[in-house]
N, C-alpha and C. Protein backbone atom coordinates (compact mmCIF):
# COMPACT_ATOMS: atom_id res chain seq x y z
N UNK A 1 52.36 10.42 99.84
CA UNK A 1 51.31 10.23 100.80
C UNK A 1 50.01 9.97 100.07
N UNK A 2 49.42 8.72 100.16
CA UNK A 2 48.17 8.30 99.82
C UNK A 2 47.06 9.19 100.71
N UNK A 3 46.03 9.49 99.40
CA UNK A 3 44.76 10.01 100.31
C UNK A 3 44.74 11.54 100.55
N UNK A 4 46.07 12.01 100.48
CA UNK A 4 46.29 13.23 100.95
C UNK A 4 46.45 14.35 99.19
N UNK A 5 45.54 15.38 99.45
CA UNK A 5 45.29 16.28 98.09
C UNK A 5 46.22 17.43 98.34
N UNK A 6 46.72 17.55 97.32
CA UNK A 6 48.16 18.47 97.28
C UNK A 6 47.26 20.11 97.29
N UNK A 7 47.80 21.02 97.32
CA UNK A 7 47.06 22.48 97.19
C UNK A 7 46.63 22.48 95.76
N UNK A 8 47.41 22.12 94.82
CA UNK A 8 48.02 21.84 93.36
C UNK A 8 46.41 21.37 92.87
N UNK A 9 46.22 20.58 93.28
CA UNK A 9 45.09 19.10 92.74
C UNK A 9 44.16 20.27 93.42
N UNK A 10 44.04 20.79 94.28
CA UNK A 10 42.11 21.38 95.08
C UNK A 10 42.07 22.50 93.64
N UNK A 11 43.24 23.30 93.75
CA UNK A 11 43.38 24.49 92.15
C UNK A 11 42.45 23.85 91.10
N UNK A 12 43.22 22.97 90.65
CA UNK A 12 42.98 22.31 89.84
C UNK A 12 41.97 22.06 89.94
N UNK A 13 40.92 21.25 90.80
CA UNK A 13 39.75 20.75 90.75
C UNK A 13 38.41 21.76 90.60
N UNK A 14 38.79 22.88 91.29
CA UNK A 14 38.24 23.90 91.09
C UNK A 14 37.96 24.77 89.68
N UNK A 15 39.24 24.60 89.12
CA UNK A 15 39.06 25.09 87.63
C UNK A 15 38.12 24.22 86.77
N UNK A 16 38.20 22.92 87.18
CA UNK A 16 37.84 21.94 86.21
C UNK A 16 36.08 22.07 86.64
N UNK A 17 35.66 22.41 87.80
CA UNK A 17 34.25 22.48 87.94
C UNK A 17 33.70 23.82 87.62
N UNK A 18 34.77 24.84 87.83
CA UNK A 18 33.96 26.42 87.29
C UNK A 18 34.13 26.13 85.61
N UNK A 19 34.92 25.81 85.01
CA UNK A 19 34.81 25.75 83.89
C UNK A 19 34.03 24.77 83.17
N UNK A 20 33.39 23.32 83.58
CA UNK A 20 32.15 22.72 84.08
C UNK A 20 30.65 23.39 84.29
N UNK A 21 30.75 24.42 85.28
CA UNK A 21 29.73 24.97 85.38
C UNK A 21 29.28 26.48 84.12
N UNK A 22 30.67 27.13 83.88
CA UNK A 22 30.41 27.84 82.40
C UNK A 22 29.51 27.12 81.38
N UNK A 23 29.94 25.90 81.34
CA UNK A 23 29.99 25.12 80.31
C UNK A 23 28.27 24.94 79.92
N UNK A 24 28.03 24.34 81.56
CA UNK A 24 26.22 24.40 81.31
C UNK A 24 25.85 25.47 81.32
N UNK A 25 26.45 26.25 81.68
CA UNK A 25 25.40 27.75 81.57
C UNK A 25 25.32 28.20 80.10
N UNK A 26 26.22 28.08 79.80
CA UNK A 26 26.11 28.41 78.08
C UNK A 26 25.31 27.52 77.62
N UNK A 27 25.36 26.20 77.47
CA UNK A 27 24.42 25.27 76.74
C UNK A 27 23.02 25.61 77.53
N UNK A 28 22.76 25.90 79.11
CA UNK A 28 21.33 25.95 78.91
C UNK A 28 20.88 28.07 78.56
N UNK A 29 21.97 28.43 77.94
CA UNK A 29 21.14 29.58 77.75
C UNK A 29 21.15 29.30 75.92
N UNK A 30 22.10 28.78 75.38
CA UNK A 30 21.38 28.12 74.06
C UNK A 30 20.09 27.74 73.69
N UNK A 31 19.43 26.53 75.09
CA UNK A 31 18.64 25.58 74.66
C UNK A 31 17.49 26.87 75.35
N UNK A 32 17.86 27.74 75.84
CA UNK A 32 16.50 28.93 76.40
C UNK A 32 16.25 29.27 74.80
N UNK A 33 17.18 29.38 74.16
CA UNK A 33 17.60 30.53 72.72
C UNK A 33 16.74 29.40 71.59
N UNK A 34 17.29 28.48 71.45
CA UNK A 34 16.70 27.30 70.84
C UNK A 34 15.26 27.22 70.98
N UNK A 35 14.84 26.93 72.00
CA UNK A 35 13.23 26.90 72.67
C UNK A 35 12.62 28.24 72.20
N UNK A 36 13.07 29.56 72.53
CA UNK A 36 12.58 30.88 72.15
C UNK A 36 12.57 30.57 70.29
N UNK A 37 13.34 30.24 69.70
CA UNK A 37 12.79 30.37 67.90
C UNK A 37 12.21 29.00 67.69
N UNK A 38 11.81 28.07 68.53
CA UNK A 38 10.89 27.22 68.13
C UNK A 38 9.53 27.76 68.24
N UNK A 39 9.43 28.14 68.98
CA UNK A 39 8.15 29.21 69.89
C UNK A 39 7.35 30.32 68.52
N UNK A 40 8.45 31.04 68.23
CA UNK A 40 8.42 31.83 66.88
C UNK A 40 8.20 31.39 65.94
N UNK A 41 9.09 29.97 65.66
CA UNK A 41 8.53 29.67 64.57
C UNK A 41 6.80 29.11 64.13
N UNK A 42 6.22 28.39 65.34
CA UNK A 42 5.36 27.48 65.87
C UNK A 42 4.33 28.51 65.39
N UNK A 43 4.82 30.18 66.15
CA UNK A 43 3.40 31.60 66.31
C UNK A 43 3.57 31.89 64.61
N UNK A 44 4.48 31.40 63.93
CA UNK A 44 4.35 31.72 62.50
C UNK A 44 3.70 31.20 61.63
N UNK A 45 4.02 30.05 62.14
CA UNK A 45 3.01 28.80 61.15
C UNK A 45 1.61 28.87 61.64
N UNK A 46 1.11 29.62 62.85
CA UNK A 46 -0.02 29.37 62.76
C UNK A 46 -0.44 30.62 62.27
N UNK A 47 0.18 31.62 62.44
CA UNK A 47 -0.45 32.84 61.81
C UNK A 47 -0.47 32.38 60.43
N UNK A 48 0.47 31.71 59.62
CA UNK A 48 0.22 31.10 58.19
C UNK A 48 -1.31 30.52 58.24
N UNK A 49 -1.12 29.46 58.81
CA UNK A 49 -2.17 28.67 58.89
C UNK A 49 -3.90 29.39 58.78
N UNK A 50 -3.80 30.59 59.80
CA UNK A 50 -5.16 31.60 60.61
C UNK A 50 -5.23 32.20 58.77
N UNK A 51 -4.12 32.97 57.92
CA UNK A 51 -4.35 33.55 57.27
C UNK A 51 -4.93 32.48 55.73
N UNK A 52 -4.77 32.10 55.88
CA UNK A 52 -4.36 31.01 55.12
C UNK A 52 -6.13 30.84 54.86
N UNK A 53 -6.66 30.14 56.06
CA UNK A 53 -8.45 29.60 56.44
C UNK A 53 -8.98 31.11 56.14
N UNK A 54 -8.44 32.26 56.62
CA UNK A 54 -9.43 33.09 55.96
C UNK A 54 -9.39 33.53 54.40
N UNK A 55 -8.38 33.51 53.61
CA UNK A 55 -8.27 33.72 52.30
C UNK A 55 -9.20 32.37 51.82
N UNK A 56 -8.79 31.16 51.54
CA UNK A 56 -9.86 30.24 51.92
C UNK A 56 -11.61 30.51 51.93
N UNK A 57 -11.85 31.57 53.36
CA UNK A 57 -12.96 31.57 53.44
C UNK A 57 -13.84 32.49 52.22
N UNK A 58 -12.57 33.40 52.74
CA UNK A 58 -12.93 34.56 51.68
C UNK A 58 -13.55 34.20 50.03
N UNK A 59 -12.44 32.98 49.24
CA UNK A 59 -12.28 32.83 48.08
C UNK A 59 -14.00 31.77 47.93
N UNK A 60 -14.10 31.10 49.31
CA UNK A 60 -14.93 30.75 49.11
C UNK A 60 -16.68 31.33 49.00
N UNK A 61 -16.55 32.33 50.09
CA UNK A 61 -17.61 33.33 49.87
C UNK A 61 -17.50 33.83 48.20
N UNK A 62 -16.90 34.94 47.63
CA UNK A 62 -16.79 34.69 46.34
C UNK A 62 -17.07 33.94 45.61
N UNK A 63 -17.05 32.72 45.34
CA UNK A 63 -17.50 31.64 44.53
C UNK A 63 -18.82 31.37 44.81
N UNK A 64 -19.37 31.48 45.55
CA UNK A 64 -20.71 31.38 46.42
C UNK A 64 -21.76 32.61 45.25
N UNK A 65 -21.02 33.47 45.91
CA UNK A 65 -21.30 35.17 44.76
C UNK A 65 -21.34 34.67 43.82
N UNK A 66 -20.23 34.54 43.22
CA UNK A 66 -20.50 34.32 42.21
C UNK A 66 -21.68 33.19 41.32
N UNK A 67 -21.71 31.99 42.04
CA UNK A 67 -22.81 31.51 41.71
C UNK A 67 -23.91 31.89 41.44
N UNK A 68 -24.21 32.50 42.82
CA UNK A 68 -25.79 32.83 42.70
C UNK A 68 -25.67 34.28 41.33
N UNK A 69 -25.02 34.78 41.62
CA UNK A 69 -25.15 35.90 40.13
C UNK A 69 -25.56 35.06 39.09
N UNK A 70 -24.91 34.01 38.53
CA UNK A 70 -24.86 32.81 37.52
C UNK A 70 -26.54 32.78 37.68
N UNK A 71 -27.03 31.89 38.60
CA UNK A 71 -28.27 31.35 38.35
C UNK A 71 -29.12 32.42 38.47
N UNK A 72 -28.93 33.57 38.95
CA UNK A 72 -30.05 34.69 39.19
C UNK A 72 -30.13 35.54 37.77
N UNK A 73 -29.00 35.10 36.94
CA UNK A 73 -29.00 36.09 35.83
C UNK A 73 -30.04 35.76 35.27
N UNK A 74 -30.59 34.51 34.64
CA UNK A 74 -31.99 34.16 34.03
C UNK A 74 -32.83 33.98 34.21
N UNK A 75 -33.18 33.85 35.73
CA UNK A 75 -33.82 33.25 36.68
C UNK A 75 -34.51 34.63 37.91
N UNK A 76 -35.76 34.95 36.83
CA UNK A 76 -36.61 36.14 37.82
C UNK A 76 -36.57 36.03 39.12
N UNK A 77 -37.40 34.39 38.69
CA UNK A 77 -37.92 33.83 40.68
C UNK A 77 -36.98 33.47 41.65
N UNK A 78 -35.57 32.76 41.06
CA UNK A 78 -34.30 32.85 41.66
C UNK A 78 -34.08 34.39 41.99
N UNK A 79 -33.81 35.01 41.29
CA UNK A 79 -33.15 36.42 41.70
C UNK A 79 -34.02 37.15 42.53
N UNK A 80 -35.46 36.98 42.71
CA UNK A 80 -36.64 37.27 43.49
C UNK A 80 -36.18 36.97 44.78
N UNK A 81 -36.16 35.51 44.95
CA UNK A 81 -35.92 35.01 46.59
C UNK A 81 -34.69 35.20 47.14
N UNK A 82 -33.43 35.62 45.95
CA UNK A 82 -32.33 35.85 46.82
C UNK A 82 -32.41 37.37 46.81
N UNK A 83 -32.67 38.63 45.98
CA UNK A 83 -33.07 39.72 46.67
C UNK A 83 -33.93 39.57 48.19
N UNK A 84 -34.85 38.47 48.46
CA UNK A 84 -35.63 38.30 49.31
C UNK A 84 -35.28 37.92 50.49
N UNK A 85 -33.83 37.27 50.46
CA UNK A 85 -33.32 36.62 51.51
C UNK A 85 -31.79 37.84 51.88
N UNK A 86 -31.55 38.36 50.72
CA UNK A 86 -30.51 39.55 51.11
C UNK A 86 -31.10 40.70 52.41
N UNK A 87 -32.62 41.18 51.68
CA UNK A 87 -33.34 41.97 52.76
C UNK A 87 -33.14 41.53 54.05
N UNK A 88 -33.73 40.57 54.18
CA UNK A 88 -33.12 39.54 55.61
C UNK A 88 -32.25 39.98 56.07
N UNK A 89 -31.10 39.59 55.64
CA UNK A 89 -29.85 39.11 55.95
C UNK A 89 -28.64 40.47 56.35
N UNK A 90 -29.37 41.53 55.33
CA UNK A 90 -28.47 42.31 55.37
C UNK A 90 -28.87 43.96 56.57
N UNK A 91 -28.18 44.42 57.08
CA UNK A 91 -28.69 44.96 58.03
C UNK A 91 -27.87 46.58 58.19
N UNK A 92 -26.53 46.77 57.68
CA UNK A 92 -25.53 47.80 57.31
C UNK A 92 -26.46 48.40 56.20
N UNK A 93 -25.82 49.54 56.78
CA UNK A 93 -27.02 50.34 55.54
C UNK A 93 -25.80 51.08 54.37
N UNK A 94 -24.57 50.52 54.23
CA UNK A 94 -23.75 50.75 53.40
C UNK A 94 -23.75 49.11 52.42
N UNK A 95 -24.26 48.08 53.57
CA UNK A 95 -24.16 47.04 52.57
C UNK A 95 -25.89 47.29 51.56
N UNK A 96 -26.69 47.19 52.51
CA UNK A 96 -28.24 47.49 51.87
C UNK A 96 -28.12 48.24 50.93
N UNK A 97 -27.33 49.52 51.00
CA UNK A 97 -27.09 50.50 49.48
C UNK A 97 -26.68 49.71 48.22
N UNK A 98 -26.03 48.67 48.96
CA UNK A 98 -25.17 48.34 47.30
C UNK A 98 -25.56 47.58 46.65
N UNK A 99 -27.35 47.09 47.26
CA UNK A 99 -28.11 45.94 46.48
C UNK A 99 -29.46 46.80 46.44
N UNK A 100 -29.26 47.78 46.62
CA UNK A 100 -30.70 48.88 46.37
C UNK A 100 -31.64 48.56 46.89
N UNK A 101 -31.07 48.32 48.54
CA UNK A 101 -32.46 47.60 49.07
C UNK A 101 -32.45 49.09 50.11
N UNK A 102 -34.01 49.20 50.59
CA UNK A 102 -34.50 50.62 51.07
C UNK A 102 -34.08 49.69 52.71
N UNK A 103 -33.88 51.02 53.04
CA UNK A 103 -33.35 50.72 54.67
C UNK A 103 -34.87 50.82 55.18
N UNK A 104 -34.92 49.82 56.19
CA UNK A 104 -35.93 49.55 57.03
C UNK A 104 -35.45 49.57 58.44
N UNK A 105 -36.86 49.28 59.34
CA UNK A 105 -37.01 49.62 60.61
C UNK A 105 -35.71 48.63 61.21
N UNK A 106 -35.79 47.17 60.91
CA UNK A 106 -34.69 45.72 60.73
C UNK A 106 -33.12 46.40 60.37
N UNK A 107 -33.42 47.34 59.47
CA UNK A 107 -31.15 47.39 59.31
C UNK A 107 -31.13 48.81 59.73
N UNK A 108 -32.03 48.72 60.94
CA UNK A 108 -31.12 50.25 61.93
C UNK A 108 -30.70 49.27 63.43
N UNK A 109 -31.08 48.34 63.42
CA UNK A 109 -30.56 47.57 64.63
C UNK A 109 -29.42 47.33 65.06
């Protein structure tokens, strides 16, 4: 009989679509799994990246230091205006200690 589906064949068809539908469920809980360590990897590289610009900044402050030590070592009127511009600048009265500058009315703010 043409046209007509045996009990046999509906079984059958049924297996072939639940086991079909396993099929994507596994691949899209992979590609959830996949997507989740791209994600991780992405928050890694930028935490590389974040740490990275501040060592960077850091090394560059240092070199900075270090300069001006360089030119202030011989240099009264140099070492004058950058004591002069530290007062300024500096306002912690743990940093002000460590350049022997007297705490003022300015680094209690």
């Amino acid at each position: 009989m043409l046209g007509m589906v045996s009990q046999d064949d509906g079984i059958g068809l049924m297996s072939v679509t639940e086991t079909l539908d396993s099929k994507i469920k596994a691949q899209e809980e992979k590609l959830k799994q996949l997507k989740a360590q791209r994600q991780a990897a992405l928050a890694r590289e930028r935490a590389k990246e974040k740490e990275q610009a501040r060592k960077d900044d850091t090394r560059r402050k240092i070199l900075i230091g270090s300069c001006m030590l360089k030119i202030t070592e011989d240099d009264e009127q140099a070492r004058a205006k950058l004591i002069a511009q530290m007062d300024k600048y500096l306002t912690d009265e743990r940093d002000r200690k460590l350049f022997n500058l007297s705490l003022n009315e300015n680094s209690l703010i």
